[in-house]
Protein backbone atom coordinates (compact mmCIF):
# COMPACT_ATOMS: atom_id res chain seq x y z
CA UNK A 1 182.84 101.47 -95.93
CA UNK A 2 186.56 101.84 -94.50
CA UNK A 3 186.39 101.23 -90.36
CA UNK A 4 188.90 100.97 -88.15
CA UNK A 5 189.98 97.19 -87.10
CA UNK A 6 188.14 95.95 -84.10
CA UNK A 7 188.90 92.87 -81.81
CA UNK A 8 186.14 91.24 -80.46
CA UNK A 9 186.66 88.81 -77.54
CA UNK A 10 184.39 86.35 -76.84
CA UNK A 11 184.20 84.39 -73.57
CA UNK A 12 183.15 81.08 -73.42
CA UNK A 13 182.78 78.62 -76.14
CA UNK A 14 179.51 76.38 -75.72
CA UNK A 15 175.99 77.07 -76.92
CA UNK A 16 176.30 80.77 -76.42
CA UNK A 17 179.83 81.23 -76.77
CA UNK A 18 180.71 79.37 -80.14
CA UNK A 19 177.75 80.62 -81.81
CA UNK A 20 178.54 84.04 -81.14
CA UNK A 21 182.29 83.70 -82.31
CA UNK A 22 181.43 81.90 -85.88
CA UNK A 23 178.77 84.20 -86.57
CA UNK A 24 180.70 87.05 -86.13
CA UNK A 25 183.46 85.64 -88.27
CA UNK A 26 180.54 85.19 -90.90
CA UNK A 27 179.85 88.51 -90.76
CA UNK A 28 183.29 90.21 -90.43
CA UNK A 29 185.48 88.00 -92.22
CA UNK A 30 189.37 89.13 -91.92
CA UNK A 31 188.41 92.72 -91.22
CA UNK A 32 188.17 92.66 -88.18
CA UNK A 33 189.89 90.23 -85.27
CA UNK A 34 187.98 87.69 -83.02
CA UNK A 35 189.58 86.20 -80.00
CA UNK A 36 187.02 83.79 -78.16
CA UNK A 37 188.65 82.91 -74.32
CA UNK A 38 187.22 78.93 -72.25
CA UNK A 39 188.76 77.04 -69.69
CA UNK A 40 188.32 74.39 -72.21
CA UNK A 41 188.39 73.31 -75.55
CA UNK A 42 185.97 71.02 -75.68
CA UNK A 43 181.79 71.76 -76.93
CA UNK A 44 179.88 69.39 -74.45
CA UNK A 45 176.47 69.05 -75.79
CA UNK A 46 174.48 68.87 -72.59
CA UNK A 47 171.04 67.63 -73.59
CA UNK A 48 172.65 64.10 -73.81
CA UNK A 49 173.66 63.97 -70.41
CA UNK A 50 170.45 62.53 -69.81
CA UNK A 51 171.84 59.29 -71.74
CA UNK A 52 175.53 59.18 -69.58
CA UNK A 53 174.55 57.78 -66.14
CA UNK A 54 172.94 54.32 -68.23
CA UNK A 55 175.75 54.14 -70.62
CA UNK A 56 173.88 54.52 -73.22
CA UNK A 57 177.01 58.02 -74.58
CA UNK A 58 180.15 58.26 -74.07
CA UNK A 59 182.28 61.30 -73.62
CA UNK A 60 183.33 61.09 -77.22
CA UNK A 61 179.89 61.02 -78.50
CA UNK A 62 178.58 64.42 -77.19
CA UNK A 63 181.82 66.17 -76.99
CA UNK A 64 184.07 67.66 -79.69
CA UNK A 65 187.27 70.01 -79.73
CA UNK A 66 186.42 73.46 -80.77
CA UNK A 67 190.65 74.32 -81.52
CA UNK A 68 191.01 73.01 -85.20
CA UNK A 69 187.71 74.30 -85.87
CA UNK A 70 188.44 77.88 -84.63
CA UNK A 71 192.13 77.68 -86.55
CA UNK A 72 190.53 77.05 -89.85
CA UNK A 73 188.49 80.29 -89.26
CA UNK A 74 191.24 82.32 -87.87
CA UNK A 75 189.17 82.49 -84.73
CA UNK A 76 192.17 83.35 -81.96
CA UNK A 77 191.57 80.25 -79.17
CA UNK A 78 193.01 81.00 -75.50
CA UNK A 79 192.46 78.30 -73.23
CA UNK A 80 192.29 79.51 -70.01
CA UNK A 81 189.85 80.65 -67.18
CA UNK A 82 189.27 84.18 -67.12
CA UNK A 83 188.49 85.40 -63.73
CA UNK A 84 187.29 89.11 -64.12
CA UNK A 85 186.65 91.83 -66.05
CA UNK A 86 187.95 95.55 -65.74
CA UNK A 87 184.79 97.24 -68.24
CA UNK A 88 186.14 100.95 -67.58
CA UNK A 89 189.16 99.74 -69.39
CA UNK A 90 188.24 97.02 -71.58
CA UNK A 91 190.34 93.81 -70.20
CA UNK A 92 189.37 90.30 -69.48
CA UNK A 93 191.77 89.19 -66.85
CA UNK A 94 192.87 85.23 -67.09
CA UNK A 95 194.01 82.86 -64.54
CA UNK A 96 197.38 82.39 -67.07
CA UNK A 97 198.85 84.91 -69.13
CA UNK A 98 198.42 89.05 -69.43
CA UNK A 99 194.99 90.46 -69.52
CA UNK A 100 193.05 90.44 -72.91
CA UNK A 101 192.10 93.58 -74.39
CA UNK A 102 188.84 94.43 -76.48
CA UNK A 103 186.74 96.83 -78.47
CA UNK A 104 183.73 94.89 -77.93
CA UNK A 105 182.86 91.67 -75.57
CA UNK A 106 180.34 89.08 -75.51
CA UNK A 107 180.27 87.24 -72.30
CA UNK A 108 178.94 83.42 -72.71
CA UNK A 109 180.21 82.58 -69.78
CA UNK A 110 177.48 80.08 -69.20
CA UNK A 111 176.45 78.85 -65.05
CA UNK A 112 178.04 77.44 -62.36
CA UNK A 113 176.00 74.64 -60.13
CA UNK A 114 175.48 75.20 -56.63
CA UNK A 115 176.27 72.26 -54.42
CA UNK A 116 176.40 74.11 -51.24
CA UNK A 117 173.28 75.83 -50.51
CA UNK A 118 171.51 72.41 -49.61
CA UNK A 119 172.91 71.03 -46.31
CA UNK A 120 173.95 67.09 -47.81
CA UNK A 121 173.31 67.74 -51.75
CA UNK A 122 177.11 67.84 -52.50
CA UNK A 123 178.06 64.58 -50.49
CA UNK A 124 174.18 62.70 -51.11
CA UNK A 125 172.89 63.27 -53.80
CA UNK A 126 174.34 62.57 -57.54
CA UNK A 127 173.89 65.39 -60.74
CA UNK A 128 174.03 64.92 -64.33
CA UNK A 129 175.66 68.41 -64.71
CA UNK A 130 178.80 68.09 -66.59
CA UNK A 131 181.02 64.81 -67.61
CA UNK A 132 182.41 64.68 -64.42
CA UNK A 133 179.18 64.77 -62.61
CA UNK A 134 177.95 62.39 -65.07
CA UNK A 135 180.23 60.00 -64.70
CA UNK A 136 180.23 59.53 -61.04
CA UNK A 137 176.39 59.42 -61.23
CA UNK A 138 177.58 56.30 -63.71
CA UNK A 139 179.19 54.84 -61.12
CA UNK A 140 176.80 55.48 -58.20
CA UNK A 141 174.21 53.99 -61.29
CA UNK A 142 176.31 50.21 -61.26
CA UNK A 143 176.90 50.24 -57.38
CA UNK A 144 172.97 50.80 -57.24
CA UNK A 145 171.67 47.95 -59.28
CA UNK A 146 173.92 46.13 -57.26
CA UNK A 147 172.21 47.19 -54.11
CA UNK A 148 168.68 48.30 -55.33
CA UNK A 149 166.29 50.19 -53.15
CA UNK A 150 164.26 53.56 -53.36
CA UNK A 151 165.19 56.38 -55.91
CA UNK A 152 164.47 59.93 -56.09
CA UNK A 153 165.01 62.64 -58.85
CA UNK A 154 164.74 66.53 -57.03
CA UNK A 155 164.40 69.90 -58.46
CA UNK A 156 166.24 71.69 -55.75
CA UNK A 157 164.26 75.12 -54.99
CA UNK A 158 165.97 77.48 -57.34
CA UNK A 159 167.03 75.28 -60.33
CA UNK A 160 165.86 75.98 -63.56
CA UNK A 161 166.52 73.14 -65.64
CA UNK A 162 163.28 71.43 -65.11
CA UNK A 163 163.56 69.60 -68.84
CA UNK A 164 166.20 68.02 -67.65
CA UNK A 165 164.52 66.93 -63.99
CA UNK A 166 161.49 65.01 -66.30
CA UNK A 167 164.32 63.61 -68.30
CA UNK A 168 166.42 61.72 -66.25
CA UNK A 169 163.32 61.02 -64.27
CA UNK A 170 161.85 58.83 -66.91
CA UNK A 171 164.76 57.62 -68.11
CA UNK A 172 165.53 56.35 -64.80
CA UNK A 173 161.56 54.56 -64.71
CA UNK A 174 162.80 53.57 -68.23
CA UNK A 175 165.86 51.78 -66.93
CA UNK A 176 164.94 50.53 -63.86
CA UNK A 177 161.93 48.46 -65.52
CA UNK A 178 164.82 46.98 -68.13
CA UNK A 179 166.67 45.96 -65.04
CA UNK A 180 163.26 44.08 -63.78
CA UNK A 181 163.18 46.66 -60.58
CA UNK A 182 160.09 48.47 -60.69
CA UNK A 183 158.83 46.95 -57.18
CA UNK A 184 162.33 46.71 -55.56
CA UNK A 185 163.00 50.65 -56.44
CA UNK A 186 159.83 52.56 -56.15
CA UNK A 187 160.44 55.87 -57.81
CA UNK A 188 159.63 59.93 -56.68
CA UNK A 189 159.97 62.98 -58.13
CA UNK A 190 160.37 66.15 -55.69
CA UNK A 191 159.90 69.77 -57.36
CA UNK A 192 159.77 73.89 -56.58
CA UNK A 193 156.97 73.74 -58.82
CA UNK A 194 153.85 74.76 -58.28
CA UNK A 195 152.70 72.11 -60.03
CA UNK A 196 153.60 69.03 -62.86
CA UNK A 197 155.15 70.78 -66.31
CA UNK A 198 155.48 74.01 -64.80
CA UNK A 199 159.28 73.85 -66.21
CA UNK A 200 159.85 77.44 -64.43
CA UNK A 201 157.58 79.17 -67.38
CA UNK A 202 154.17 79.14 -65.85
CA UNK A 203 153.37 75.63 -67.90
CA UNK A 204 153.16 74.58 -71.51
CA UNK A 205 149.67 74.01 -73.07
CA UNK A 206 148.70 70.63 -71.77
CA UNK A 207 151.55 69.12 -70.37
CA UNK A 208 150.74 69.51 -66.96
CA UNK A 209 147.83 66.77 -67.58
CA UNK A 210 150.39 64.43 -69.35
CA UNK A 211 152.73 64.68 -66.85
CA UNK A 212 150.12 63.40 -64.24
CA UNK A 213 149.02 60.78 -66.59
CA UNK A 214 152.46 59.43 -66.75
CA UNK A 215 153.15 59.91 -63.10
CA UNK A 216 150.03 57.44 -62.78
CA UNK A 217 150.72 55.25 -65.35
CA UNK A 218 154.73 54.55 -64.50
CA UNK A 219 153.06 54.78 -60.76
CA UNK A 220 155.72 57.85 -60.20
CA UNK A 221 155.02 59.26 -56.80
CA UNK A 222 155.60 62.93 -56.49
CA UNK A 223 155.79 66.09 -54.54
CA UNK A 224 155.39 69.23 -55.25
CA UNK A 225 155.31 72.93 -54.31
CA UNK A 226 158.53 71.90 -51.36
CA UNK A 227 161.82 72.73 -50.49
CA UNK A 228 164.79 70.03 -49.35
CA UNK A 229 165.72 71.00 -46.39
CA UNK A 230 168.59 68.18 -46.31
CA UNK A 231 169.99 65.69 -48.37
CA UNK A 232 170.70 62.41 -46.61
CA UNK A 233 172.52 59.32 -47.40
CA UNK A 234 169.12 56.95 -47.29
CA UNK A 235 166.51 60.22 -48.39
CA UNK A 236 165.61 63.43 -49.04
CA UNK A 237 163.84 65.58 -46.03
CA UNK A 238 161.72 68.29 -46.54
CA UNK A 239 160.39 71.39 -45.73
CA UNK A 240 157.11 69.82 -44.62
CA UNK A 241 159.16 67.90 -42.40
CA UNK A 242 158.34 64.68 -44.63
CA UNK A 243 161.13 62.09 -45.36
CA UNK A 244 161.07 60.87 -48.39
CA UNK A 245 163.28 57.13 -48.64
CA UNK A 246 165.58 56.86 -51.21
CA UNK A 247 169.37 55.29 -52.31
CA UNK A 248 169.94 57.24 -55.51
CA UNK A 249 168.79 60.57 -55.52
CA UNK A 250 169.80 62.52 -58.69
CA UNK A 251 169.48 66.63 -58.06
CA UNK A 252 169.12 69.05 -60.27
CA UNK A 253 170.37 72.26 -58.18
CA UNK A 254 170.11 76.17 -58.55
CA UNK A 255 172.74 77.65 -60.72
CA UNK A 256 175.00 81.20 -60.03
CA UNK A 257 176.80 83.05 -62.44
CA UNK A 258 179.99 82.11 -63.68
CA UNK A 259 182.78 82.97 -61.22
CA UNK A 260 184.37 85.64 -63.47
CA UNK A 261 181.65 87.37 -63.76
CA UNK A 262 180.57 87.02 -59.88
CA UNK A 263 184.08 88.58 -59.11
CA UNK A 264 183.64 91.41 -61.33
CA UNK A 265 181.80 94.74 -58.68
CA UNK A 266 178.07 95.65 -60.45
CA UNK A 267 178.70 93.66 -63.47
CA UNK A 268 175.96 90.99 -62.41
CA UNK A 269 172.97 90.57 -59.58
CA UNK A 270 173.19 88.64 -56.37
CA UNK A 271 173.37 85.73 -57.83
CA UNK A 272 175.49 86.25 -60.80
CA UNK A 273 173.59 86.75 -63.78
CA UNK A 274 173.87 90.23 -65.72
CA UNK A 275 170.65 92.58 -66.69
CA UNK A 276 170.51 93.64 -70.51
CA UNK A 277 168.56 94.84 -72.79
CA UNK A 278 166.34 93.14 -75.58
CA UNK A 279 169.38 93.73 -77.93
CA UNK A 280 171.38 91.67 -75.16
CA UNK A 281 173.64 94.79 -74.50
CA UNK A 282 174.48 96.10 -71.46
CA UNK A 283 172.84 98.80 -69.88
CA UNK A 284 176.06 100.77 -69.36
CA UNK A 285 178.84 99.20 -71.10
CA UNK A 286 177.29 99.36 -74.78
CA UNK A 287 180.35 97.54 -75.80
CA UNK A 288 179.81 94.39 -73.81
CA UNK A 289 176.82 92.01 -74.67
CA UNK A 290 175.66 89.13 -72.82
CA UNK A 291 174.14 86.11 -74.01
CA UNK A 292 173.04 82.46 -72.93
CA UNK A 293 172.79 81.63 -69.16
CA UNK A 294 175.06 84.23 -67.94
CA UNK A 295 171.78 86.90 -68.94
CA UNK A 296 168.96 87.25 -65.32
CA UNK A 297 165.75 86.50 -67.26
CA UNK A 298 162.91 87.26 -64.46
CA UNK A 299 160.20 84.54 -63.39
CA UNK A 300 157.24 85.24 -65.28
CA UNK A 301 155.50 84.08 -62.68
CA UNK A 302 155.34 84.40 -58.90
CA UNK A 303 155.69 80.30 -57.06
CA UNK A 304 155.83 80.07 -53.54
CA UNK A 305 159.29 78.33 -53.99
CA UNK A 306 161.53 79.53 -55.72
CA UNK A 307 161.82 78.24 -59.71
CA UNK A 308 164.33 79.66 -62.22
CA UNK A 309 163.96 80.00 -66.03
CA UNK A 310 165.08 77.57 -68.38
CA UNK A 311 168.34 78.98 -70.47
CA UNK A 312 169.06 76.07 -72.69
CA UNK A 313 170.83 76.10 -76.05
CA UNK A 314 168.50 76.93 -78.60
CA UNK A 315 167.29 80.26 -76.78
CA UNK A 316 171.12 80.65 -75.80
CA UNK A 317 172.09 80.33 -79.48
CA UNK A 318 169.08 83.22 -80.78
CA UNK A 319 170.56 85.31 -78.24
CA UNK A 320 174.12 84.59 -79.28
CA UNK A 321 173.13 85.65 -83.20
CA UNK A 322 171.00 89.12 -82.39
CA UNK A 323 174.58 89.98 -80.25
CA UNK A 324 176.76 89.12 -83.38
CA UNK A 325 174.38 91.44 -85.50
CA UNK A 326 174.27 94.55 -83.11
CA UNK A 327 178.12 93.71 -82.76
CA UNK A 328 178.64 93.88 -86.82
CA UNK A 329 176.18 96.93 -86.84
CA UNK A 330 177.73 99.31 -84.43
CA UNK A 331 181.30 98.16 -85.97
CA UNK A 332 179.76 99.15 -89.74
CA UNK A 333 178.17 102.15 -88.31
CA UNK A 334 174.44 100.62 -89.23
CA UNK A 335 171.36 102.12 -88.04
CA UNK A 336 169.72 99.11 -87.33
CA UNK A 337 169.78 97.66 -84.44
CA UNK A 338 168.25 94.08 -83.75
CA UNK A 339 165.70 92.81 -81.03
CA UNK A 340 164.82 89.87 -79.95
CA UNK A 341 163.02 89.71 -75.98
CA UNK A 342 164.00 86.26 -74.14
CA UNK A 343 160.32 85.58 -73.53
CA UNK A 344 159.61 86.03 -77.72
CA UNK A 345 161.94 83.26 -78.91
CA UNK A 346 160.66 80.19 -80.08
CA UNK A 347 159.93 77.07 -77.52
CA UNK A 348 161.25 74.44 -79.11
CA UNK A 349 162.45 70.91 -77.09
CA UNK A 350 162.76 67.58 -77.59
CA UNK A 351 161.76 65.39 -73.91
CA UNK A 352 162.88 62.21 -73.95
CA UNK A 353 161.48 59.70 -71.86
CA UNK A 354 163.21 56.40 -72.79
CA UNK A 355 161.91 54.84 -75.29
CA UNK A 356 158.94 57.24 -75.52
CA UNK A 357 159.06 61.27 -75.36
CA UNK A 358 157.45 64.63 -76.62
CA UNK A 359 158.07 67.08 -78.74
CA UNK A 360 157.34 70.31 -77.56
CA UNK A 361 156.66 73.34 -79.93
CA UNK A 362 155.32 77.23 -79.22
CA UNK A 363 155.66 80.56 -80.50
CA UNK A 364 157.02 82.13 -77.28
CA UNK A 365 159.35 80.75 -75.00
CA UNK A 366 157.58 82.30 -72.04
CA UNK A 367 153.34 82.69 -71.53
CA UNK A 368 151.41 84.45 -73.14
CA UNK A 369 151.76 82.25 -76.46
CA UNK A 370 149.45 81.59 -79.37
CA UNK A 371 150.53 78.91 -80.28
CA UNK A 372 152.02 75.80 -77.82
CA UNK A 373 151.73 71.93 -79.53
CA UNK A 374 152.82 68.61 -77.31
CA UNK A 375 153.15 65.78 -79.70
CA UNK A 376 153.99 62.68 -77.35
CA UNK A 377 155.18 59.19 -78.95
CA UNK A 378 158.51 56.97 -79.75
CA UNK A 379 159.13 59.02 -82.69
CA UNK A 380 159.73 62.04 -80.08
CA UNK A 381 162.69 59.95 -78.70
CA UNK A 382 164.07 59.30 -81.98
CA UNK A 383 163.34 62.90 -83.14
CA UNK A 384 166.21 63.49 -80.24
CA UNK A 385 168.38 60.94 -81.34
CA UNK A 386 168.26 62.17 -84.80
CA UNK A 387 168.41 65.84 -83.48
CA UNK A 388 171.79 64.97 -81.54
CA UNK A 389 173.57 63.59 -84.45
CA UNK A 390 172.14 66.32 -87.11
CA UNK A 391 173.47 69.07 -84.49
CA UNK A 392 176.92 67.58 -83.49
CA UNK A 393 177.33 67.41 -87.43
CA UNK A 394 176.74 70.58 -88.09
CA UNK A 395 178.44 72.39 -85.45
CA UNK A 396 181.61 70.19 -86.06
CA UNK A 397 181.43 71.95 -89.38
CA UNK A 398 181.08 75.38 -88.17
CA UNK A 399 177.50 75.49 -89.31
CA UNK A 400 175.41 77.60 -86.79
């Protein structure tokens, strides 16, 4: 079938983003043009970050440039911020250069981390966010076991990204015994959630019992069900007027929506994120889809602080490849149309703990599920080890 020559622009270029722009070069070949549009050309494979603050990766070793990759494919690479979007016309405006035009646009424009809606949690408290987060954590990390005392991980009311909370929690109880500081640094974990293993989806099988076992075991003290009502340079305080004493706090904090997207009148809610459909178009502008953590997925749940829903890269990337399709079928004039609701899509996640971890498997991403399996043991932490290097392989090679 003869159709007319679309350009597709995609923006962002991580989980969502690149996923969306080499499947859709899969699928169209050199029929059709893709342009994909990041403020940078590097793929930063977050789930790693957990690693950075010990030393234990390196920039290079979770990172790679996206540019040759994208020029082998005749992908069209801009490297620029783009800092709104005109829908009624079809443009992506950029901080450099003349507006972008499209015939269809898939916005992976990913999060960006609140630091200000905590009084102290920019200028106290340390995050694993990003390299450059990372890397100052890193540094906070050596001036610490210098000067040992109390630590504290948080999941700031709002946040999501609960994985990664229980992640760099025991990794910090995994590196502070190596360093022979269990008794100098006692350890705490402060939550939003209701209660252990919530992770923002009303729980996971039996991990809220393993979670407490290992809270007793590592003798982890915890809190939670609060709010941080300030971060301070020697502890956290909270909404229960508690104090809780610590040194090195590492916060996990709410996310927003990307700016461009924030600056762009009823494209997204309050706080950024944009509404679609189970086909991950929008409700208005059928030509623009939306995938990864730029899409509002609602609680399942109600928690009497506020929690977020996880939006980490294996959900981002099913979303990213039921866009493509819908994408390639309205371009070939297809009937079908493909579905796939957030809360259907596989849980599938890899904790690591150290030198321990779990493996965490279930039909459904959010409750109800038929099927949810927790299998704990070293061979979870090298299942993530091995998963890392299998996935920066593949993706290096355009395989998606």
């Amino acid at each position: 079938m003869n159709t007319e020559r679309k350009h597709v622009v995609v923006v962002g270029t991580n989980f969502a983003g690149y996923t969306a722009a080499i499947e859709l070069k899969e699928m169209l070949g050199n029929h059709h043009d893709i342009t994909v549009i990041s403020p940078t050309h590097k793929f930063l494979f977050y789930p790693s970050l957990i690693w950075f603050p010990f030393g234990i990766r390196d920039e290079k070793d979770i990172t790679f440039d996206v540019r040759p990759i994208y020029q082998s494919h005749d992908i069209k690479f801009i490297e620029a911020p783009a800092t709104h979007f005109d829908l009624e016309n079809h443009k992506v405006f950029l901080a450099q250069g003349d507006p972008v035009e499209y015939d269809y646009l898939v916005i992976a424009t990913g999060f960006a981390v609140d630091y200000d809606y905590v009084p102290g949690l920019r200028e106290h408290a340390h995050s694993i966010i990003g390299i450059k987060q990372a890397t100052r954590t890193r540094e906070a990390w050596q001036k610490f076991l210098q000067n040992p005392g109390p630590a504290a991980v948080v999941s700031v009311q709002g946040t999501g990204c609960f994985g990664a909370s229980y992640e760099i929690l025991f990794n910090t109880r995994y590196q502070l015994a190596k360093h022979h500081l269990k008794e100098k640094s006692p350890l705490t974990y402060i939550s939003s959630e209701p209660y252990p293993a919530h992770f923002g989806i009303g729980g996971f099988g039996n991990a809220q019992k393993m979670c407490e076992m290992l809270f007793k075991f590592y003798h982890i003290d915890s809190r939670f069900n609060v709010s941080v009502k300030e971060f301070l340079p020697d502890g956290i305080l909270l909404d229960t007027g508690e104090k809780i004493p610590s040194v090195f706090t590492v916060a996990i904090p709410r996310f927003l929506g990307a700016e461009c997207v924030r600056n762009t009148p009823g494209l997204g809610n309050a706080m950024g994120f944009i509404e679609v459909g189970n086909d991950y178009r929008h409700p208005k502008y059928h030509e623009v889809y939306v995938v990864g953590a730029a899409v509002d997925v609602k609680l399942p749940e109600h928690t009497d602080k506020p929690c977020g829903v996880p939006k980490t890269g294996y959900p981002s990337e099913q979303m990213a490849k039921i866009a493509a399709k819908n994408i390639v079928a309205d371009i070939k004039k297809l009937p079908k149309r493909y579905e796939l609701p957030f809360a259907e899509i596989n849980a599938l996640c890899i904790m690591d703990t150290g030198n321990m971890g779990m493996m965490i498997v279930g039909d459904h991403m959010l409750t109800p599920r038929e099927h949810e399996f927790i299998i704990p043991g070293p061979e979870a932490h090298w299942a993530k080890v091995a998963f890392e290097k299998y996935f920066m392989f593949t993706r290096k090679h355009a395989i998606v």
